[in-house]
Protein backbone atom coordinates (compact mmCIF):
# COMPACT_ATOMS: atom_id res chain seq x y z
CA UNK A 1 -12.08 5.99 -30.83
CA UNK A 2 -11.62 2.37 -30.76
CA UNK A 3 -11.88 0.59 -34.06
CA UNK A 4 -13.55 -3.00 -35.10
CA UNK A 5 -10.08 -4.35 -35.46
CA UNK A 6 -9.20 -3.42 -31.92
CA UNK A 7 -12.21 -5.12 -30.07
CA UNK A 8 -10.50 -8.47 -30.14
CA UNK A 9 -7.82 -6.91 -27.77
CA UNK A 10 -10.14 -5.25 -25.38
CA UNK A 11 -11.08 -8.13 -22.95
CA UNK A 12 -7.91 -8.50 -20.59
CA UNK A 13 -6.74 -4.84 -21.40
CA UNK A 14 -6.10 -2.58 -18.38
CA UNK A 15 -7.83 0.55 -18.03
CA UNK A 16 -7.25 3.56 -17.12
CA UNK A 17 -9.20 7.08 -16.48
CA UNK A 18 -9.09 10.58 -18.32
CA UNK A 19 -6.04 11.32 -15.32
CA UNK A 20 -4.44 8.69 -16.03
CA UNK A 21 -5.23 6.62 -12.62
CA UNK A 22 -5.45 3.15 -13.00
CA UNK A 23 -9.21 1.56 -13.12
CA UNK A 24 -8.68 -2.17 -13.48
CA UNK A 25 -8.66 -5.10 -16.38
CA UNK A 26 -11.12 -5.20 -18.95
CA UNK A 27 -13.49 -8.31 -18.42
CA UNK A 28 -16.30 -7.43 -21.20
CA UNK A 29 -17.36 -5.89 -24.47
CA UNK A 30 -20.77 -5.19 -24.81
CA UNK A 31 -22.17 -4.33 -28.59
CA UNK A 32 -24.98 -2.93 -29.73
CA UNK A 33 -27.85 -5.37 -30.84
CA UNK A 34 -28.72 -2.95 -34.06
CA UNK A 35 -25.56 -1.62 -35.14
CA UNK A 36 -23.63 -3.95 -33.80
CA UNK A 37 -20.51 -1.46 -32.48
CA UNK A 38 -18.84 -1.77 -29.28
CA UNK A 39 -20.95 -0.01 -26.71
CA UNK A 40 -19.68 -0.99 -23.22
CA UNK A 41 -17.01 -2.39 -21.63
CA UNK A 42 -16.69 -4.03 -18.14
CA UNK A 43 -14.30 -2.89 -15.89
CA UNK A 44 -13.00 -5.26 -12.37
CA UNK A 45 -13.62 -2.73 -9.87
CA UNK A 46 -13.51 -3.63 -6.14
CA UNK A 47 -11.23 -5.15 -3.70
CA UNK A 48 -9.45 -7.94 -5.41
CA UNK A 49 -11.36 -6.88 -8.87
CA UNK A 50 -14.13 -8.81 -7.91
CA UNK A 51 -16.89 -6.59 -9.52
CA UNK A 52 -17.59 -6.08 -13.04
CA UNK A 53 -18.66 -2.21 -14.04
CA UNK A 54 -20.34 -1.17 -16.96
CA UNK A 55 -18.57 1.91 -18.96
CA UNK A 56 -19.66 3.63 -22.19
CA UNK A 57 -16.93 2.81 -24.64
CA UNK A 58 -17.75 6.36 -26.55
CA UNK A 59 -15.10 8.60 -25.95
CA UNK A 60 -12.68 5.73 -25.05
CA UNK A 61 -8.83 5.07 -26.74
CA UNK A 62 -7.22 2.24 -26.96
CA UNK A 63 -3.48 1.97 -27.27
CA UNK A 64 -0.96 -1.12 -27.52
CA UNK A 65 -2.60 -3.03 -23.37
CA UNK A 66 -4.07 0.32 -22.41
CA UNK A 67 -7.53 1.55 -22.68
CA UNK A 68 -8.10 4.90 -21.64
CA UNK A 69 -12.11 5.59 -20.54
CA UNK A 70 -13.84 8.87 -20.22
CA UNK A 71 -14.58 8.61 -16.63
CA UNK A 72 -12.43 8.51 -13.26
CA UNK A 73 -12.46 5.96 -11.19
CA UNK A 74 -14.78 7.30 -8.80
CA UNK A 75 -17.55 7.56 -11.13
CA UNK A 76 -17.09 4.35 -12.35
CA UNK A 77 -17.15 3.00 -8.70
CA UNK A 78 -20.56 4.35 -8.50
CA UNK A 79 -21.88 3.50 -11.59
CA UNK A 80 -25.46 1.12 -11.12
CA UNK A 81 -24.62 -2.67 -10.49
CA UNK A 82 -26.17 -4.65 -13.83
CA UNK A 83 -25.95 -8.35 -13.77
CA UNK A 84 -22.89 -9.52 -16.48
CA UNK A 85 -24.85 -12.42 -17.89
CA UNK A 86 -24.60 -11.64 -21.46
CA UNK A 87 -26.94 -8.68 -22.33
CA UNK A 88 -28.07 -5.24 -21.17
CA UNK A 89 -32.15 -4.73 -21.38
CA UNK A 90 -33.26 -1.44 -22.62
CA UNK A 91 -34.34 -0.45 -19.21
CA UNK A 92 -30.33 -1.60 -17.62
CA UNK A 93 -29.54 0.46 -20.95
CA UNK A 94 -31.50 3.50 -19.99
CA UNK A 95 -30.04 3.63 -16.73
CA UNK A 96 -26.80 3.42 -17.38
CA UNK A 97 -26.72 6.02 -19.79
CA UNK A 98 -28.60 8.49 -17.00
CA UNK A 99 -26.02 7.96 -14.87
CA UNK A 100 -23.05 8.32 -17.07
CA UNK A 101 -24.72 12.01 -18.87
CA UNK A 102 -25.28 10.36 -22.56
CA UNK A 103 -28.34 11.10 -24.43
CA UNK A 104 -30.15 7.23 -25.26
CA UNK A 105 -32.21 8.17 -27.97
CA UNK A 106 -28.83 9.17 -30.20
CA UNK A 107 -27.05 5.87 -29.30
CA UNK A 108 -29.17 2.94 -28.39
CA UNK A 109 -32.81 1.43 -28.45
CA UNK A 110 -32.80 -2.55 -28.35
CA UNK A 111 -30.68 -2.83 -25.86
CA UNK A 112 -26.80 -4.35 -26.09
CA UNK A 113 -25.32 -8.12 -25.94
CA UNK A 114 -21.88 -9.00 -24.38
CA UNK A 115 -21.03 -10.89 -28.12
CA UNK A 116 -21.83 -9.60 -31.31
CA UNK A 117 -25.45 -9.78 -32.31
CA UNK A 118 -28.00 -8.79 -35.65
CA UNK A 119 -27.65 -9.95 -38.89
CA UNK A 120 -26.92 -13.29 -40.51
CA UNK A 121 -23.83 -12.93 -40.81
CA UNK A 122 -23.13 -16.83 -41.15
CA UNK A 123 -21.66 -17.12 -44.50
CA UNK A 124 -19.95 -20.30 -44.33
CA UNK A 125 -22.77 -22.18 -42.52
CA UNK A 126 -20.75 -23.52 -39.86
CA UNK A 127 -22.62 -21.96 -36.51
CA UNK A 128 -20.28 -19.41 -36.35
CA UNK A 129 -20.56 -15.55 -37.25
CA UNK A 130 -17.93 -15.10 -39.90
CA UNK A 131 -16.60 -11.69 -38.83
CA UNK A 132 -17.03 -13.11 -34.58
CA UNK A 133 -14.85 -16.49 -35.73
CA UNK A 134 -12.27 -17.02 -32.75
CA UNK A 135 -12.75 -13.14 -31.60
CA UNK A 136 -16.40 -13.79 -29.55
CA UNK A 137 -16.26 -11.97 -25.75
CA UNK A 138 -18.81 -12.03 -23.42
CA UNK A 139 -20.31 -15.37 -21.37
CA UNK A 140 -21.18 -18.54 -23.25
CA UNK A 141 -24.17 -18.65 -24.35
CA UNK A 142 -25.70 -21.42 -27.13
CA UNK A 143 -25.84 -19.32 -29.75
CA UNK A 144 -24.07 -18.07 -33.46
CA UNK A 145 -20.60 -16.87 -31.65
CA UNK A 146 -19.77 -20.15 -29.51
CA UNK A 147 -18.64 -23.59 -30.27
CA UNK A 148 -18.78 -26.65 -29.22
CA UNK A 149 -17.50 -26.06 -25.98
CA UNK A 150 -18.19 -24.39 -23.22
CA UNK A 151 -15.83 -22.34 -20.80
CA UNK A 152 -15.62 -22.64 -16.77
CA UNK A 153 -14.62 -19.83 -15.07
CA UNK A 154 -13.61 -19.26 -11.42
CA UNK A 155 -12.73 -16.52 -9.18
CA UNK A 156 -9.09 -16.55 -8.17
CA UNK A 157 -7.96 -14.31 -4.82
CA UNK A 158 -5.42 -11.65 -5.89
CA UNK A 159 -3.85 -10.75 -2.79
CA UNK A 160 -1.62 -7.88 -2.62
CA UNK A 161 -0.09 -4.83 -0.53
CA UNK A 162 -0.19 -1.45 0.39
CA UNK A 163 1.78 0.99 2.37
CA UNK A 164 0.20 3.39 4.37
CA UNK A 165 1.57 5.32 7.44
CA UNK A 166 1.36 3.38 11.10
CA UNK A 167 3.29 6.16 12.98
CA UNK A 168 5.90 8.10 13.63
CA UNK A 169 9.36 8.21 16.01
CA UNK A 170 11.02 11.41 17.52
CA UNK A 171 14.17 11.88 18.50
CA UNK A 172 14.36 14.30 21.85
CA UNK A 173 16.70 14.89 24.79
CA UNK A 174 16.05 16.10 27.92
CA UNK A 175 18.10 17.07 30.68
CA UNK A 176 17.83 14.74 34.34
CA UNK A 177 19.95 15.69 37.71
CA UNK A 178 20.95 13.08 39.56
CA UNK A 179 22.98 12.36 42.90
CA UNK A 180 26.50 10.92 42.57
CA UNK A 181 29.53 10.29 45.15
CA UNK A 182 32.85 9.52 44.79
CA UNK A 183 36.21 8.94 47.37
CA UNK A 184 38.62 11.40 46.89
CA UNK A 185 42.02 11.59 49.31
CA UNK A 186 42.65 14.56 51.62
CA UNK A 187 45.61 15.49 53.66
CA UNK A 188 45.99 17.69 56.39
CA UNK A 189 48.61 18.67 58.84
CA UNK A 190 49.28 18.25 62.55
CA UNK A 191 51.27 19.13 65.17
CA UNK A 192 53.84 16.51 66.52
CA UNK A 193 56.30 17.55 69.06
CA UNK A 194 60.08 16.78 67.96
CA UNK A 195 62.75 16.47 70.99
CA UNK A 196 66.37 16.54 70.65
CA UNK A 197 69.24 16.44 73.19
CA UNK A 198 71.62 19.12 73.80
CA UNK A 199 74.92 18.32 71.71
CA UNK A 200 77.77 20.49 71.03
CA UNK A 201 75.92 21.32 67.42
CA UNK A 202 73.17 22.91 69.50
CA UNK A 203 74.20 24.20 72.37
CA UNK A 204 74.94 27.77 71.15
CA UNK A 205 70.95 27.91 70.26
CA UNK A 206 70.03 26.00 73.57
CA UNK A 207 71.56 28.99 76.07
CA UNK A 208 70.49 31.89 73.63
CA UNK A 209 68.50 34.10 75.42
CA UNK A 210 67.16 34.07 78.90
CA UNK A 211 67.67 30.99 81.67
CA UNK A 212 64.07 31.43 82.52
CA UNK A 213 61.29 32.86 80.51
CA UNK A 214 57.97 32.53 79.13
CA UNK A 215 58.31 32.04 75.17
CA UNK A 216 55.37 31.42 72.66
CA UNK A 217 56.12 29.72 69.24
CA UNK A 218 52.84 29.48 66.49
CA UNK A 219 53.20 27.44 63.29
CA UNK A 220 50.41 27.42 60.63
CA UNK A 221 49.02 24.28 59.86
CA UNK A 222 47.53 23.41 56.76
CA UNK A 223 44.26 21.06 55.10
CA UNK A 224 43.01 20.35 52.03
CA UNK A 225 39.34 19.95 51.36
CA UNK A 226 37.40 18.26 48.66
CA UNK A 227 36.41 20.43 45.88
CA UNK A 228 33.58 19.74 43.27
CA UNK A 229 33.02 21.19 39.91
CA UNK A 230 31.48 19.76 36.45
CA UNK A 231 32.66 19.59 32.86
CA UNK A 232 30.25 18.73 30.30
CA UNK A 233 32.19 16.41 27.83
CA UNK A 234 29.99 14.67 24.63
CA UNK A 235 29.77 10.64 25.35
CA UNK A 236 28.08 9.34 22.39
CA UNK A 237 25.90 9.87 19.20
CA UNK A 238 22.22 8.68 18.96
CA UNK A 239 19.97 8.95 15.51
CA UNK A 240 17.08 7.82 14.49
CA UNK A 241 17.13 4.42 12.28
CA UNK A 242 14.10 2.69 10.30
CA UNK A 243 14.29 -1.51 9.75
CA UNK A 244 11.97 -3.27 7.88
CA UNK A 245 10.32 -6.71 10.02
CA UNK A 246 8.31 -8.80 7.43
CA UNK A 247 5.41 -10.45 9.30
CA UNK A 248 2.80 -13.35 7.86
CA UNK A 249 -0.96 -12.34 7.71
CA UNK A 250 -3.73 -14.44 6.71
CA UNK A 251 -6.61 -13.03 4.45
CA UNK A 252 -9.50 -14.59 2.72
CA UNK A 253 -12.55 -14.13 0.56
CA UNK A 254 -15.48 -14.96 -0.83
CA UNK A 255 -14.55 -16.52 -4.75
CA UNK A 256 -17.50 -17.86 -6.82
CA UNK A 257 -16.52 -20.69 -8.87
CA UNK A 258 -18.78 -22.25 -12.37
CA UNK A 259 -19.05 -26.07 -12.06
CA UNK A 260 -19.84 -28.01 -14.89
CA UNK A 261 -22.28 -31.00 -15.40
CA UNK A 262 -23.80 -33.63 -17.89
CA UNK A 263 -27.66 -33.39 -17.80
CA UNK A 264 -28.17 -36.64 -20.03
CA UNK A 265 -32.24 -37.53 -20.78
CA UNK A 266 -31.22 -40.77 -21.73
CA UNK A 267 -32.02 -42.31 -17.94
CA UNK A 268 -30.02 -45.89 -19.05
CA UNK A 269 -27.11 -43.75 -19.59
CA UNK A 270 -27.42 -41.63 -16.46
């Protein structure tokens, strides 16, 4: 349950649903017009956290920056768009507590106010509600919680990141035939026909055997020829590697801004 004292330190909390997922910052802090407790807050929803959500603070914890709400972030996300300008009507009221399962007739029936409202509470007489002094959330409005000044606000572009998956790489090998040639040296004999005179050294072999005759000699002769066979043999490694290329992207949106001016009746000042 969150307390009076921890009100202050809602507005620019982050919350958080029941799962723990992370909802978005706390702009708002609604209270209750009669009992003056802490009804809603408004939650940045949205791309960039441009949209405010209303969220029933019953049920809600608040710890250190971290407010933990009853309802996921779905739910929230769905939740009926009210206008943030300061105060819930009893019909936006109703509605809200349809959608979100409370019972309206146990918790609310005036309607709530994004500062503190009810009582005098002005003690000191300065414009100021005493127990608001310094703490007062919501919009500006002329009124018991405000001062002399008033506050412009703008929407600022929060631009970030995320990863998601683009694709994916596999590594595969397949096998391919293909047609190669190479020169490779062959030898081969022939037949050459050696003659020698008859010397002394040779004569005994020259008249051995018949004067005349018919004589056959045969000598083998021999080639080689090219053969071809294959080895398989490893030639290199090959993985799979990721690298990380940064590239620049332009985005842009739609951001409201407040402007501030001097509507002075006095036309000679003008």
């Amino acid at each position: 349950m969150i307390t009076d004292s921890q009100v202050r330190d809602l507005v620019g909390s982050t919350a958080y649903g029941p799962n723990g997922e992370k909802l978005g910052k706390v702009g708002q802090v609604y209270f209750d017009d009669q009992t003056n407790r802490p009804e809603w807050v408004t939650v940045h929803t949205g791309l960039f956290g441009t949209n405010e959500t209303f969220v029933p603070v019953q049920g809600a914890e608040f710890s250190g920056d971290r407010v933990t709400l009853g309802y996921d972030k779905q739910k929230i996300k769905n939740a009926p768009n009210m206008a943030e300008d300061g105060h819930l009507s009893e019909d936006e009221e109703q509605q809200l507590y349809r959608y979100y399962g409370l019972d309206y007739g146990t918790t609310g029936t005036t309607g709530t106010t994004g500062v503190a409202g009810g009582r005098d509470r002005d003690g000191d007489g300065d414009g100021v509600y005493d127990d608001v002094a310094n703490t007062a959330v919501g919009r500006d409005t002329s009124g018991p919680t405000t001062d002399s000044a008033m506050t412009r606000s703008e929407e600022q572009l929060r631009v970030g990141t995320e990863t998601r998956q683009a694709g994916t790489a596999r590594l595969r090998k397949y096998v391919t035939t293909e047609h190669q040639q190479t020169t490779v040296p062959v030898s081969h004999e022939e037949v050459t026909l050696q003659r020698e005179p008859i010397t002394d050294a040779n004569r005994g072999d020259a008249y051995d055997g018949p004067a005349i005759s018919e004589e056959e000699h045969e000598v083998t002769l021999h080639a080689e020829r090219p053969v071809v066979d294959t080895e398989a043999v490893p030639v290199e490694r090959v993985r799979v590697g990721k690298q990380t290329v940064t590239d620049q992207e332009t985005v842009g949106g739609e951001v409201r801004k407040e402007q501030i001016e001097v509507d002075d009746t006095d036309l000679r000042r003008r």
